[in-house]
Protein backbone atom coordinates (compact mmCIF):
# COMPACT_ATOMS: atom_id res chain seq x y z
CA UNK A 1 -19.68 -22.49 -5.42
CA UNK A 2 -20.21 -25.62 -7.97
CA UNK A 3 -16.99 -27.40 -8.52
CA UNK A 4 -16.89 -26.72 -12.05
CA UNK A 5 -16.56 -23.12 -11.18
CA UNK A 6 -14.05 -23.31 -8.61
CA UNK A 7 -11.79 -25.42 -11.15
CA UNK A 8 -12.47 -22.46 -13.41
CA UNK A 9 -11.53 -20.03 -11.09
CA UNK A 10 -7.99 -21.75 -10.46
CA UNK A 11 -7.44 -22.31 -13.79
CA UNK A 12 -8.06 -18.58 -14.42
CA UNK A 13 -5.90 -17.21 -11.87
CA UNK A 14 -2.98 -19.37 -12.35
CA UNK A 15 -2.97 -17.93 -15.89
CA UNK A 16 -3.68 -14.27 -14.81
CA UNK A 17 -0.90 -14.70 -12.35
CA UNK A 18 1.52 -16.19 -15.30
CA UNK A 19 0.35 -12.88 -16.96
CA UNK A 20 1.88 -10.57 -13.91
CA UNK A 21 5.19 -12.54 -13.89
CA UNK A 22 5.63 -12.24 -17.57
CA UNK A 23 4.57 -8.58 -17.82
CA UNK A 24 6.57 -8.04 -14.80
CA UNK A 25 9.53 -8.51 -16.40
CA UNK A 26 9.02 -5.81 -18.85
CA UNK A 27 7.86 -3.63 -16.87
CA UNK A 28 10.93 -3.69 -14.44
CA UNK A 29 12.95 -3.09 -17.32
CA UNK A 30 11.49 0.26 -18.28
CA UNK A 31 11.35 1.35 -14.82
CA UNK A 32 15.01 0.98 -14.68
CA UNK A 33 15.38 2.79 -17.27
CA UNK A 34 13.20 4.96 -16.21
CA UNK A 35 15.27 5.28 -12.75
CA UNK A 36 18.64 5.66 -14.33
CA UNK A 37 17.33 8.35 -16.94
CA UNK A 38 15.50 10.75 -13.96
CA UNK A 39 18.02 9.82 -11.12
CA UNK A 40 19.99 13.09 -11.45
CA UNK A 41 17.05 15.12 -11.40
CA UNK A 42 14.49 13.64 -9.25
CA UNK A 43 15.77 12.29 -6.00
CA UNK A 44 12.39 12.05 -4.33
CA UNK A 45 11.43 9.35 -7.25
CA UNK A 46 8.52 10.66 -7.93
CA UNK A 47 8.47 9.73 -11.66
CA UNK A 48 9.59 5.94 -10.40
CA UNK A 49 6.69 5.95 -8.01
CA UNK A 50 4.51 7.11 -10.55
CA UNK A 51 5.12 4.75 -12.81
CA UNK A 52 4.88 1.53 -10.17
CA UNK A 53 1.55 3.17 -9.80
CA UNK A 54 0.72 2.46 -13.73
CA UNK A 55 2.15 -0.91 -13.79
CA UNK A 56 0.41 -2.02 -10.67
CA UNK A 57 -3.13 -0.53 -12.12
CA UNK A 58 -2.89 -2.51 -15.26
CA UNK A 59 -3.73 -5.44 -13.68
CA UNK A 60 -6.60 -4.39 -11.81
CA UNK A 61 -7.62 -2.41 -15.34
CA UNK A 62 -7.02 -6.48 -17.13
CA UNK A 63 -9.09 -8.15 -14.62
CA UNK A 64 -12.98 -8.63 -15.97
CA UNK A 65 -13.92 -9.48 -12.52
CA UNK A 66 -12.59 -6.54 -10.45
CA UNK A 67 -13.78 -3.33 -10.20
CA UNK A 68 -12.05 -0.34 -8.01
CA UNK A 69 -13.86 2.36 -7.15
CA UNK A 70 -11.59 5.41 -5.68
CA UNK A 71 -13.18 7.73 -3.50
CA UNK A 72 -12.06 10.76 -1.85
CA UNK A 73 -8.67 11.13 -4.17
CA UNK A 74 -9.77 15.27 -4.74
CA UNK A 75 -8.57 15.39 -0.64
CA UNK A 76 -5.06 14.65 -1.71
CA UNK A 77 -2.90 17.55 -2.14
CA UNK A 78 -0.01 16.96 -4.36
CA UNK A 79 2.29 19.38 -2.73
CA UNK A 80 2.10 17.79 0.75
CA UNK A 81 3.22 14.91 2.20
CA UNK A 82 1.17 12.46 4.23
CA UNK A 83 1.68 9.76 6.84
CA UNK A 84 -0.69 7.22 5.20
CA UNK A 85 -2.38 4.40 7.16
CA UNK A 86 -4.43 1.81 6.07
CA UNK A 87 -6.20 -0.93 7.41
CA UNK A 88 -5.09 -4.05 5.44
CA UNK A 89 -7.48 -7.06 3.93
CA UNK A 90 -5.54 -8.89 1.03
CA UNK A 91 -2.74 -8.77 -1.04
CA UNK A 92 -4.33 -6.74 -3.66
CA UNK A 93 -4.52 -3.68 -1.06
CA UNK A 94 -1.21 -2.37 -2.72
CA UNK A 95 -2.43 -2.94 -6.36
CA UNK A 96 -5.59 -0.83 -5.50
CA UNK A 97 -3.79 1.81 -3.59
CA UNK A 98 -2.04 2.38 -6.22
CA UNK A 99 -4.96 3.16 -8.14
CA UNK A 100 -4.54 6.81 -5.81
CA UNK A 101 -1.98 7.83 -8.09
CA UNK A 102 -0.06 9.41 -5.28
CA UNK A 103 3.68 9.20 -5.24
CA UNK A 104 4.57 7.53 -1.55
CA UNK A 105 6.81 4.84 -0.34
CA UNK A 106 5.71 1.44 1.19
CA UNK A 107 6.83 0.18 4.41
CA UNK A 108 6.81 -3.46 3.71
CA UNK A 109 8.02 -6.92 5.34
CA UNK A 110 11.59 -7.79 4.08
CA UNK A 111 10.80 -10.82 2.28
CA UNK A 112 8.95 -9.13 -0.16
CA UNK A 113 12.05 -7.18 -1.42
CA UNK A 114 13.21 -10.71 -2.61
CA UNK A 115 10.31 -11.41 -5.21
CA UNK A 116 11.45 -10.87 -8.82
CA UNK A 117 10.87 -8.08 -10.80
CA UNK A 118 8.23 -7.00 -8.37
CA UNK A 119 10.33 -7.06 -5.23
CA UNK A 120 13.34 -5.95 -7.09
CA UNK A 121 11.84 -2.89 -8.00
CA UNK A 122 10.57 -1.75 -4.90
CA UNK A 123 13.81 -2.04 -3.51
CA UNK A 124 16.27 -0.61 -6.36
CA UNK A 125 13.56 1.99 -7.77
CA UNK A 126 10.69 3.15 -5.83
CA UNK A 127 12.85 3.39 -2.87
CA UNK A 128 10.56 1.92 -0.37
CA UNK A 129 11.40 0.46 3.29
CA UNK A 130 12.30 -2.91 4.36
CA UNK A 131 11.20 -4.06 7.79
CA UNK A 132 12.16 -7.79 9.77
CA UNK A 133 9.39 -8.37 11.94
CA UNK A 134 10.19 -9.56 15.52
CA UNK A 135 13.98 -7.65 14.17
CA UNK A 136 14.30 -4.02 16.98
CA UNK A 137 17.50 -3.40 14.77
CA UNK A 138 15.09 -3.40 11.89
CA UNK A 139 12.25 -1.28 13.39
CA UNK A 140 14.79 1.17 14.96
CA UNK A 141 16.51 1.43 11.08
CA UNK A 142 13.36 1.76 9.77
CA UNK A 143 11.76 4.44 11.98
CA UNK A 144 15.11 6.50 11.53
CA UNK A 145 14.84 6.02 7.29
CA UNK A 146 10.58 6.87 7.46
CA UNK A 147 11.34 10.20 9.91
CA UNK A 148 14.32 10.99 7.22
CA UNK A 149 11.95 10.65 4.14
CA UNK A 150 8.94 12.30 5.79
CA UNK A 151 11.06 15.74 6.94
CA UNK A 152 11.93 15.53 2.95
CA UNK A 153 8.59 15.87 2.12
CA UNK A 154 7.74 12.53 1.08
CA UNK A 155 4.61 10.38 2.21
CA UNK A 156 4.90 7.33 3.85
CA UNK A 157 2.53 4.65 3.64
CA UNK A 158 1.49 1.84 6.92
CA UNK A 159 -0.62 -1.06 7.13
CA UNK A 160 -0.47 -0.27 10.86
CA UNK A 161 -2.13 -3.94 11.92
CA UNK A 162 1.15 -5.17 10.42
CA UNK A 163 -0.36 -8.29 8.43
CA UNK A 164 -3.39 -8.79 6.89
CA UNK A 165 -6.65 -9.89 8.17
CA UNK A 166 -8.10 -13.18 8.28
CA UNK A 167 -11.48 -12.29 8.26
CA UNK A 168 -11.84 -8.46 7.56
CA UNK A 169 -12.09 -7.81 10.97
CA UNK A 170 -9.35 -4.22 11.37
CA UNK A 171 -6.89 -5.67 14.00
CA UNK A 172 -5.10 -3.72 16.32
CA UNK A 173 -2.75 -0.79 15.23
CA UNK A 174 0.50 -0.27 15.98
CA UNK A 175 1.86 3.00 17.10
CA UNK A 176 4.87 3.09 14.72
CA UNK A 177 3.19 5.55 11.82
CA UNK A 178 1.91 7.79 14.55
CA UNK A 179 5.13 8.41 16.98
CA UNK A 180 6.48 9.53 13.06
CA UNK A 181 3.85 11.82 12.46
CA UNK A 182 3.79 13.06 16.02
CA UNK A 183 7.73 13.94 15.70
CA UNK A 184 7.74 15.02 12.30
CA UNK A 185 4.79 16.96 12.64
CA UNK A 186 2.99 15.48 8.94
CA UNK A 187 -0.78 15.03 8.77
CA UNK A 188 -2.08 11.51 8.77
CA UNK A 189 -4.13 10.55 6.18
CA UNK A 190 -6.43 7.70 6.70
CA UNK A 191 -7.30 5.63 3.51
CA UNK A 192 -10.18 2.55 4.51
CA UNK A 193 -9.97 -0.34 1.91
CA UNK A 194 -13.00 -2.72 1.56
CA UNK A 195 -13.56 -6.06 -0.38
CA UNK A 196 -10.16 -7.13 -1.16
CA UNK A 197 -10.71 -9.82 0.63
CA UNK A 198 -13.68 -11.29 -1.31
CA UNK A 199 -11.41 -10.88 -4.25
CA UNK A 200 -8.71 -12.77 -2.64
CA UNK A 201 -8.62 -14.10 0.70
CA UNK A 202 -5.73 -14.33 2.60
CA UNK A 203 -3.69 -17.35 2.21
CA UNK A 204 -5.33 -18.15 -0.99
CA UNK A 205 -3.72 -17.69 -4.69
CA UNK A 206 -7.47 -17.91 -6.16
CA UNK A 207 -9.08 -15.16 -7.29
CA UNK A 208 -12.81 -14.87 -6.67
CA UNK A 209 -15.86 -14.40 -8.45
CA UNK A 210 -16.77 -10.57 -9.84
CA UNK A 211 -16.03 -7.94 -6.88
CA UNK A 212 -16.38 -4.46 -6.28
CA UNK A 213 -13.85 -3.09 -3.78
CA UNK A 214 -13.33 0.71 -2.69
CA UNK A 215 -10.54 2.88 -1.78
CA UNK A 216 -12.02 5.59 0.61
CA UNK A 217 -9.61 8.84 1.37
CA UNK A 218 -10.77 10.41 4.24
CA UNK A 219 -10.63 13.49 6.04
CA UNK A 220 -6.71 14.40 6.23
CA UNK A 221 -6.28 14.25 9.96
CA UNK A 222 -3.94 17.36 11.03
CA UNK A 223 -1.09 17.39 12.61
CA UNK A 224 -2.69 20.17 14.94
CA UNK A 225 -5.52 17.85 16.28
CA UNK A 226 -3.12 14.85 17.65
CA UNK A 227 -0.18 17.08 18.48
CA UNK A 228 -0.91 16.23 22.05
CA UNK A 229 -1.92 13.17 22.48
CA UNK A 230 0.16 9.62 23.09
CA UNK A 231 1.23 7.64 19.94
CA UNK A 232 -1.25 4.83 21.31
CA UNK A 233 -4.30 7.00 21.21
CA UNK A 234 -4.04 8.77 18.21
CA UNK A 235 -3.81 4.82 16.84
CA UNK A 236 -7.18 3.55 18.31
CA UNK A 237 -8.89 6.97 17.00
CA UNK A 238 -7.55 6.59 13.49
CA UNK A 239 -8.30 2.81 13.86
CA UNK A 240 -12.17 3.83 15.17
CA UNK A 241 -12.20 6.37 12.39
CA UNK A 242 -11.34 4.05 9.39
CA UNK A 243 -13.74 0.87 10.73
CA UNK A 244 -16.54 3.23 10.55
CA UNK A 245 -15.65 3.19 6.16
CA UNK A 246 -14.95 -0.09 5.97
CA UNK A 247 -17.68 -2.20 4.26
């Protein structure tokens, strides 16, 4: 890349990313509003997670260099709920999942709780699930709140690698999302993400050039075909199963 792009690339970016933390704002205050307004009649906040969903896609709708295609969304059933596992390449996997348009909540690092507007809101309105890595208090309180959620019928969603990739390359999964689904007895439903690397690579604020990435639902995976096998190997056949979609 010439340097006179790549200075046009950062310059770019740090203004798109001014864009996010301005809008950001805004959009935190409607969806508190939002929250407060719907509270008494949705607990499983569905119209909150819907709404996270919009705000997240209008960035990947204002980006001229991005474009998401979503396959596979017709295998989503509304009125089920889903263990979801993904492999995980950048950190615009959860803007582009969001493109699904599915209400779930995110299992996510604690630190990210503490970002403003965007952090904040996962926490006080989505409802989604704090984890300290390395913490077994943590993991134990956060196995105990996914198992709660998912017998209430509501989806869960795992980057099961537990960071992101340095290179693309699907790391190894953790059993966490599938001793849930195992006990709970909810289908896993494996979503395989490609590109959002080449968009932006990990450890890197700079968005690249023009990229196409995909979202790829797959088959739901039932309940009825891992019932009997150990947490472990139901995690290296999803793995197997989603590195065979992965571009």
């Amino acid at each position: 890349m010439s340097y006179s792009k790549t200075v046009l690339n950062k310059v770019f970016s740090a203004v798109f990313i001014l864009f996010i933390g301005i809008s950001s704002a805004f959009f935190f205050c409607v969806a508190c509003v939002l929250r407060i307004c719907t509270a008494p009649f949705d607990p499983r906040r569905i119209v909150s997670n819907v709404f996270s969903a919009f705000w997240a896609s209008v960035y990947t709708w204002a980006m001229p260099y991005w474009f998401v295609k979503i396959v596979g969304r017709e295998k989503l059933d509304i009125r089920k709920n889903y263990v979801f596992v993904s492999n995980h390449q950048s950190q615009l996997d959860i803007l582009v999942l969001y493109r699904l348009l599915f209400p779930y909540r995110w299992v996510s690092k604690s630190s990210v709780f503490r970002l403003p507007f965007i952090g904040w809101n996962m926490a006080f309105n989505n409802g989604d699930i704090k984890l300290k890595r390395g913490d077994k208090e943590s993991i134990k309180a956060m196995m105990a709140e996914c198992e709660d959620l998912l017998r209430r019928n509501i989806s869960i969603f795992f980057f099961p690698e537990g960071t992101r990739s340095k290179d693309g390359h699907i790391g190894r999964f953790k059993p966490g999302a599938f001793i849930l689904a195992k006990n709970t007895g909810v289908d896993i439903q494996p979503i395989a993400i490609s590109n959002t690397n080449k968009a932006l690579p990990k450890y890197s604020l700079t968005f690249q050039g023009h990229t196409e990435m995909t979202v790829k639902v797959l088959d739901t995976i039932p309940f009825s075909q891992f019932s009997e096998m150990a947490p472990d190997n139901i995690a290296a056949m999803v793995r197997s199963l989603i590195s065979e979609h992965v571009c």
